[in-house]
C-alpha atoms as a PDB file:
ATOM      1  CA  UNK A   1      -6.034 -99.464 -80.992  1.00  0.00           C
ATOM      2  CA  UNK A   2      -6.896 -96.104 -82.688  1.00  0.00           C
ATOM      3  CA  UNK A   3      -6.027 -95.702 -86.551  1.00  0.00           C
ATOM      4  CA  UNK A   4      -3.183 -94.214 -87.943  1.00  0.00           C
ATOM      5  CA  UNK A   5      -5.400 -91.235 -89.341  1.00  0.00           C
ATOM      6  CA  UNK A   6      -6.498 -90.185 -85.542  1.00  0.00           C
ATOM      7  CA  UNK A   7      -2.824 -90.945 -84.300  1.00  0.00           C
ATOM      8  CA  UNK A   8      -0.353 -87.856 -85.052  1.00  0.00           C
ATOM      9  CA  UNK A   9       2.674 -89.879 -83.713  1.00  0.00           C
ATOM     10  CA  UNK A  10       2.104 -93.265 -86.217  1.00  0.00           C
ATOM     11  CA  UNK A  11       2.510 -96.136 -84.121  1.00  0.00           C
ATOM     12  CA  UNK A  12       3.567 -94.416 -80.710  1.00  0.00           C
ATOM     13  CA  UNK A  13       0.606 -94.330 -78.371  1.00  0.00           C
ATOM     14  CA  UNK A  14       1.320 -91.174 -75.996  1.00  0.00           C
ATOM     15  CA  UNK A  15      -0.797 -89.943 -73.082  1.00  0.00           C
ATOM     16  CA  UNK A  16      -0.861 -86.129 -73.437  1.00  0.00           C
ATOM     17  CA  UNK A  17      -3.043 -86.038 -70.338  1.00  0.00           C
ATOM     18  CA  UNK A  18       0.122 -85.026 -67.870  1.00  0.00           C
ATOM     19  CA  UNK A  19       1.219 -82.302 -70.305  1.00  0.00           C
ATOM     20  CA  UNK A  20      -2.020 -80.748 -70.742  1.00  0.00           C
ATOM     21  CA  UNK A  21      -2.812 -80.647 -67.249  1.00  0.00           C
ATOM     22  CA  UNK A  22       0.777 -78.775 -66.568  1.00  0.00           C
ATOM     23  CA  UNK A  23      -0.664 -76.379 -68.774  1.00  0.00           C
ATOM     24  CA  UNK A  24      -3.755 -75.882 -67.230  1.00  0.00           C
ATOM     25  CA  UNK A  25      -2.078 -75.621 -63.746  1.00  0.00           C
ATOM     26  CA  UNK A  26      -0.073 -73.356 -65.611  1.00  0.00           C
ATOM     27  CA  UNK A  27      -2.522 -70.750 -66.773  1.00  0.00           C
ATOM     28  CA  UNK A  28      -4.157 -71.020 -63.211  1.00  0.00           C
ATOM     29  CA  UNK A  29      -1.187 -69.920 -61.658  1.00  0.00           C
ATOM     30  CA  UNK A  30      -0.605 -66.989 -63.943  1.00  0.00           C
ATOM     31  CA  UNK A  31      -3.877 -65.866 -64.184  1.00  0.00           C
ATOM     32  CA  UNK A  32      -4.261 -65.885 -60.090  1.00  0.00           C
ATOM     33  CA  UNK A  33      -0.586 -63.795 -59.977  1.00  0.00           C
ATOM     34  CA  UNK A  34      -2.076 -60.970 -62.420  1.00  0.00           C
ATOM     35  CA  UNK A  35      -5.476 -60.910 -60.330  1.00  0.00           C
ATOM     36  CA  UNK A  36      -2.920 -60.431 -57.017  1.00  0.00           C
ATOM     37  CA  UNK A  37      -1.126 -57.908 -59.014  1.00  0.00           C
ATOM     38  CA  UNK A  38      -3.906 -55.800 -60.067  1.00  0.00           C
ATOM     39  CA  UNK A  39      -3.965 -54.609 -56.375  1.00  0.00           C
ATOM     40  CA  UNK A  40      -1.098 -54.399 -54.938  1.00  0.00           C
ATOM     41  CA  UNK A  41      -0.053 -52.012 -58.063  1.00  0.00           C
ATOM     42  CA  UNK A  42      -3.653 -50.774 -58.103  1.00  0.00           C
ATOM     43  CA  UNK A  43      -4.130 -50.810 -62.659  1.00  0.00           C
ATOM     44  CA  UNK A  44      -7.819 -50.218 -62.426  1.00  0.00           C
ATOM     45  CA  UNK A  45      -8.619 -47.057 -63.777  1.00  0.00           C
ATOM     46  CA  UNK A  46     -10.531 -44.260 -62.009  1.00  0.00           C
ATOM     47  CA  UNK A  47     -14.720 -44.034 -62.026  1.00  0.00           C
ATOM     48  CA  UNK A  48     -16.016 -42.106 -64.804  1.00  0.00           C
ATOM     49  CA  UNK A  49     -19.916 -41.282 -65.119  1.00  0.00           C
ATOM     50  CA  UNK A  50     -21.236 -39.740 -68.317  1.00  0.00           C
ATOM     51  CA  UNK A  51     -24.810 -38.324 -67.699  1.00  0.00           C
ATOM     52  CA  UNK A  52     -27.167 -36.319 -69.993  1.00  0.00           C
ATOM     53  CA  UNK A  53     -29.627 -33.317 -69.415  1.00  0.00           C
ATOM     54  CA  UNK A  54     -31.576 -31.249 -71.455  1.00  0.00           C
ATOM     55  CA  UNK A  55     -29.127 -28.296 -71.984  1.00  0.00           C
ATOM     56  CA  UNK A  56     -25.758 -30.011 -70.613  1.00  0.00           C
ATOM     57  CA  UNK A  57     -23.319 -33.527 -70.558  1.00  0.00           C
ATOM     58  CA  UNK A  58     -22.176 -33.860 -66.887  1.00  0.00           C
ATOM     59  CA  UNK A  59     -18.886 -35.706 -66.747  1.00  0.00           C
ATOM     60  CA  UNK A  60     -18.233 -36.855 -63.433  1.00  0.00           C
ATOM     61  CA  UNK A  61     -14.983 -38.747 -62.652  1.00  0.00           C
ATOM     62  CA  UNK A  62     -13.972 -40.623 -58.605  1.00  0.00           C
ATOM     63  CA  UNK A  63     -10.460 -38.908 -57.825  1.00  0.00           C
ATOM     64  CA  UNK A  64     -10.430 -39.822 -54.268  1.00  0.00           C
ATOM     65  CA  UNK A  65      -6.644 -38.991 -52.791  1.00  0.00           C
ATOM     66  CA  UNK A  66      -5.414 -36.932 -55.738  1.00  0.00           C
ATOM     67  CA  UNK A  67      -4.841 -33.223 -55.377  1.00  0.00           C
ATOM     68  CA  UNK A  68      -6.371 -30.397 -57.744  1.00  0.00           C
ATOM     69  CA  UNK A  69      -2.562 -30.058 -59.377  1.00  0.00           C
ATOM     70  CA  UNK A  70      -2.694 -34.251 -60.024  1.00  0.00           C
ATOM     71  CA  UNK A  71      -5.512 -33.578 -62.673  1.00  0.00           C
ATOM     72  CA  UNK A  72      -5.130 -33.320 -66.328  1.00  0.00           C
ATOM     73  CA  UNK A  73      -8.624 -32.100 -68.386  1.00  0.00           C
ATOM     74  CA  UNK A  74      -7.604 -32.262 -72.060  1.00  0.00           C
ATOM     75  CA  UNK A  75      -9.902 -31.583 -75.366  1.00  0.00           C
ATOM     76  CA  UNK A  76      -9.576 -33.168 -78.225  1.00  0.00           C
ATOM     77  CA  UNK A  77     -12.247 -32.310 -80.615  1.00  0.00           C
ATOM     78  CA  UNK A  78     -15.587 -34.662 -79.595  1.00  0.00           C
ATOM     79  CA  UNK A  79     -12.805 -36.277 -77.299  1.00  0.00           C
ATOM     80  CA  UNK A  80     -12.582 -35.674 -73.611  1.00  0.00           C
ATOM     81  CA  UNK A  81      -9.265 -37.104 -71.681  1.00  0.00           C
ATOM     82  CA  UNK A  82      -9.142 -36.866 -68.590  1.00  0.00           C
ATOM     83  CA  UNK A  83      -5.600 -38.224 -66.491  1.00  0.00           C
ATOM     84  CA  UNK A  84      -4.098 -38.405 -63.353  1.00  0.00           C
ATOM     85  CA  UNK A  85      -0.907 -38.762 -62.261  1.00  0.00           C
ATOM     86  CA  UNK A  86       1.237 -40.454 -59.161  1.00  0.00           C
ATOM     87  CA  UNK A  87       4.126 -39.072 -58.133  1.00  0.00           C
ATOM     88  CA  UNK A  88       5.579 -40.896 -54.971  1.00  0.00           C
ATOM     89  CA  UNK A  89       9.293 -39.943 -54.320  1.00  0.00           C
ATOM     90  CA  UNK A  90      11.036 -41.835 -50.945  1.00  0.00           C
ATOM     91  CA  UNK A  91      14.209 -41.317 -49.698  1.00  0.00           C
ATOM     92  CA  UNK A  92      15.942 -43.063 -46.802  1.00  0.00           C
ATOM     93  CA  UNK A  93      19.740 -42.660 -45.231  1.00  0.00           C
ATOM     94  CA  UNK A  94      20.793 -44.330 -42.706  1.00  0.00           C
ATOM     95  CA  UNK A  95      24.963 -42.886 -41.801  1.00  0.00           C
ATOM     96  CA  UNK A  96      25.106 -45.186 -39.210  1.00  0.00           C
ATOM     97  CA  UNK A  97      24.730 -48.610 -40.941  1.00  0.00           C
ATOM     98  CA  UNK A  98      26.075 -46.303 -44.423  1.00  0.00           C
ATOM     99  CA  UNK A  99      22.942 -47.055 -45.858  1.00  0.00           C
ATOM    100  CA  UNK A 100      21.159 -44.988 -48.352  1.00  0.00           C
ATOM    101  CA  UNK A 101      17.746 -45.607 -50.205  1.00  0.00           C
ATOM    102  CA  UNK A 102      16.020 -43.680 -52.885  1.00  0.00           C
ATOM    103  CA  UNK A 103      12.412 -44.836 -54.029  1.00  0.00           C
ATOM    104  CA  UNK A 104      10.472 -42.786 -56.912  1.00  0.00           C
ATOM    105  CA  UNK A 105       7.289 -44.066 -58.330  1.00  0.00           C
ATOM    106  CA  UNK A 106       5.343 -42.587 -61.120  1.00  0.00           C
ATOM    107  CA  UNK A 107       2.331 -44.135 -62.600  1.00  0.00           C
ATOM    108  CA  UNK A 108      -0.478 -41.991 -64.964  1.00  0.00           C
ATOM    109  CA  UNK A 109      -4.231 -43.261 -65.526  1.00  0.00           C
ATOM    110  CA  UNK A 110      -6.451 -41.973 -68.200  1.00  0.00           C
ATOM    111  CA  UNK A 111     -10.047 -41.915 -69.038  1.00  0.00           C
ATOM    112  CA  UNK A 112     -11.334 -40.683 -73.043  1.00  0.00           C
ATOM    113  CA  UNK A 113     -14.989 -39.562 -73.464  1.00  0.00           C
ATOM    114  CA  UNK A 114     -16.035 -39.886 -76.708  1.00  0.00           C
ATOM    115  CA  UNK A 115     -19.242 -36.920 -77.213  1.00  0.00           C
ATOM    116  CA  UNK A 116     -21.252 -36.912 -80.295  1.00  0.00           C
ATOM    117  CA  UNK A 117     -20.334 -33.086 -80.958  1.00  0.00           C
ATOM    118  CA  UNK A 118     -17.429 -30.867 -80.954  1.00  0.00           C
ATOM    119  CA  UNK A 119     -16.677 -30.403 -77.263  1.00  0.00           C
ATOM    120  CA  UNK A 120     -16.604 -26.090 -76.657  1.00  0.00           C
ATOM    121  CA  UNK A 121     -13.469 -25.664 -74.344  1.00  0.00           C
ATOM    122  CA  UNK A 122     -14.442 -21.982 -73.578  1.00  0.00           C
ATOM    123  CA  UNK A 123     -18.083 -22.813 -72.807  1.00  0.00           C
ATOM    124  CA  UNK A 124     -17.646 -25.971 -70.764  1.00  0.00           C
ATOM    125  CA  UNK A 125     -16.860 -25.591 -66.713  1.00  0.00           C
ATOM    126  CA  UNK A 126     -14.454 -27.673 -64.084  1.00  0.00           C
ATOM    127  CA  UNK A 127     -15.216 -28.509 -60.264  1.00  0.00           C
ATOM    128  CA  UNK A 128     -12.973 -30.828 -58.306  1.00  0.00           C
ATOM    129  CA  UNK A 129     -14.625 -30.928 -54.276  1.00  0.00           C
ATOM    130  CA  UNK A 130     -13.668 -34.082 -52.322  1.00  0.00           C
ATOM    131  CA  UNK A 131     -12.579 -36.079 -54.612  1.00  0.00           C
ATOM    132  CA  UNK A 132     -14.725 -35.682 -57.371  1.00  0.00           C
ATOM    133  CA  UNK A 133     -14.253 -34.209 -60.639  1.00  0.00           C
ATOM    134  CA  UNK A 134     -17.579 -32.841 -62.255  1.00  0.00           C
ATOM    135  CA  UNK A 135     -17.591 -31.515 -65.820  1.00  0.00           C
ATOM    136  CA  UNK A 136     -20.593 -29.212 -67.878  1.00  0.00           C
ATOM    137  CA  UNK A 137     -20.304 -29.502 -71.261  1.00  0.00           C
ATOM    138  CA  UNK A 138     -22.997 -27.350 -72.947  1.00  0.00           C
ATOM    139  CA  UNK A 139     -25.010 -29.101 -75.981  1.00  0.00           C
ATOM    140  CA  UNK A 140     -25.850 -25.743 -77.558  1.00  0.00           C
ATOM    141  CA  UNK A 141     -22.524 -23.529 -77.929  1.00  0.00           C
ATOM    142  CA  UNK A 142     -21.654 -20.789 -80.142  1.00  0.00           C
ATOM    143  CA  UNK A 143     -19.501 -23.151 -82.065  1.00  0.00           C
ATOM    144  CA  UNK A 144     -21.626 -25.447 -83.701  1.00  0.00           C
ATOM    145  CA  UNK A 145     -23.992 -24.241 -86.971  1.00  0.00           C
ATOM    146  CA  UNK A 146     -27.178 -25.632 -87.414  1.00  0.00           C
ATOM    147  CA  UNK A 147     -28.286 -25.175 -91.274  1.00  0.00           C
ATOM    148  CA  UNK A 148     -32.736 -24.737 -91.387  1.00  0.00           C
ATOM    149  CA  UNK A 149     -34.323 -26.554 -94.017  1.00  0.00           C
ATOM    150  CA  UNK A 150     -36.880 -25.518 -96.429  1.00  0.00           C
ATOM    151  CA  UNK A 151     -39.587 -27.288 -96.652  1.00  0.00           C
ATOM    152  CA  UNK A 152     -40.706 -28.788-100.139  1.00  0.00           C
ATOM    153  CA  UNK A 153     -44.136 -27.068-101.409  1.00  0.00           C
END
């Protein structure tokens, strides 16, 4: 018999063993529901590809099915969001069985780079061709100040 120190109940020996394997079943269940979810509601977010030149930052991002007018390029300082949105309207009547049916769906993704400078709005340059979005953001740009400095003698 196990001592009243390891026993939480006192004197009332309980097996916990059906309980904690309803809670594993549980969390089994749950987690395989949100892993079903995930596609038929399709949460991932949208491909983004930060790559790095000499002169430039290309930003590329996988838009495949979204129009030009879908695409939202913001700047936010050293920030760079970029967000789509879904608009899905449906709308069904049926005057013979007086039936009427009106679906809208609207869902927005986002993406944030995070550059290490000031991100020049006027200076940088947008392409969207078959589905993919490809940003130039310049590393030099009129904005940014470089200070020289003297060398000690």
């Amino acid at each position: 018999m196990t001592s009243e120190k390891n026993n939480k109940f006192g004197r009332l020996d309980i097996d916990l063993t059906p309980i904690r394997e309803l809670g594993r079943q549980m969390d089994s269940f749950f987690n395989q529901s949100f892993k079903h979810m995930n596609s038929i509601f399709d949460l991932r977010p949208f491909w983004v590809e930060v790559n790095e030149s000499d002169s430039n930052f290309i930003v590329t991002a996988e838009l495949p099915g979204y129009k030009r007018e879908h695409i939202r390029v913001e700047v936010l300082g050293h920030y760079l969001r970029i967000s789509v949105e879904d608009i899905d309207e449906m709308e069904k009547v049926d005057e013979r069985k007086q039936f009427y049916s009106h679906r809208h769906f609207n869902q927005i993704k986002e993406r944030t780079v995070n550059l290490p400078f000031e991100i020049p709005e006027k200076e940088m340059k947008a392409s969207f061709n078959n589905g993919l979005l490809k940003l130039i953001i310049p590393k030099v740009n009129s904005q940014r100040k470089f200070i020289d400095i003297e060398a000690d003698d």
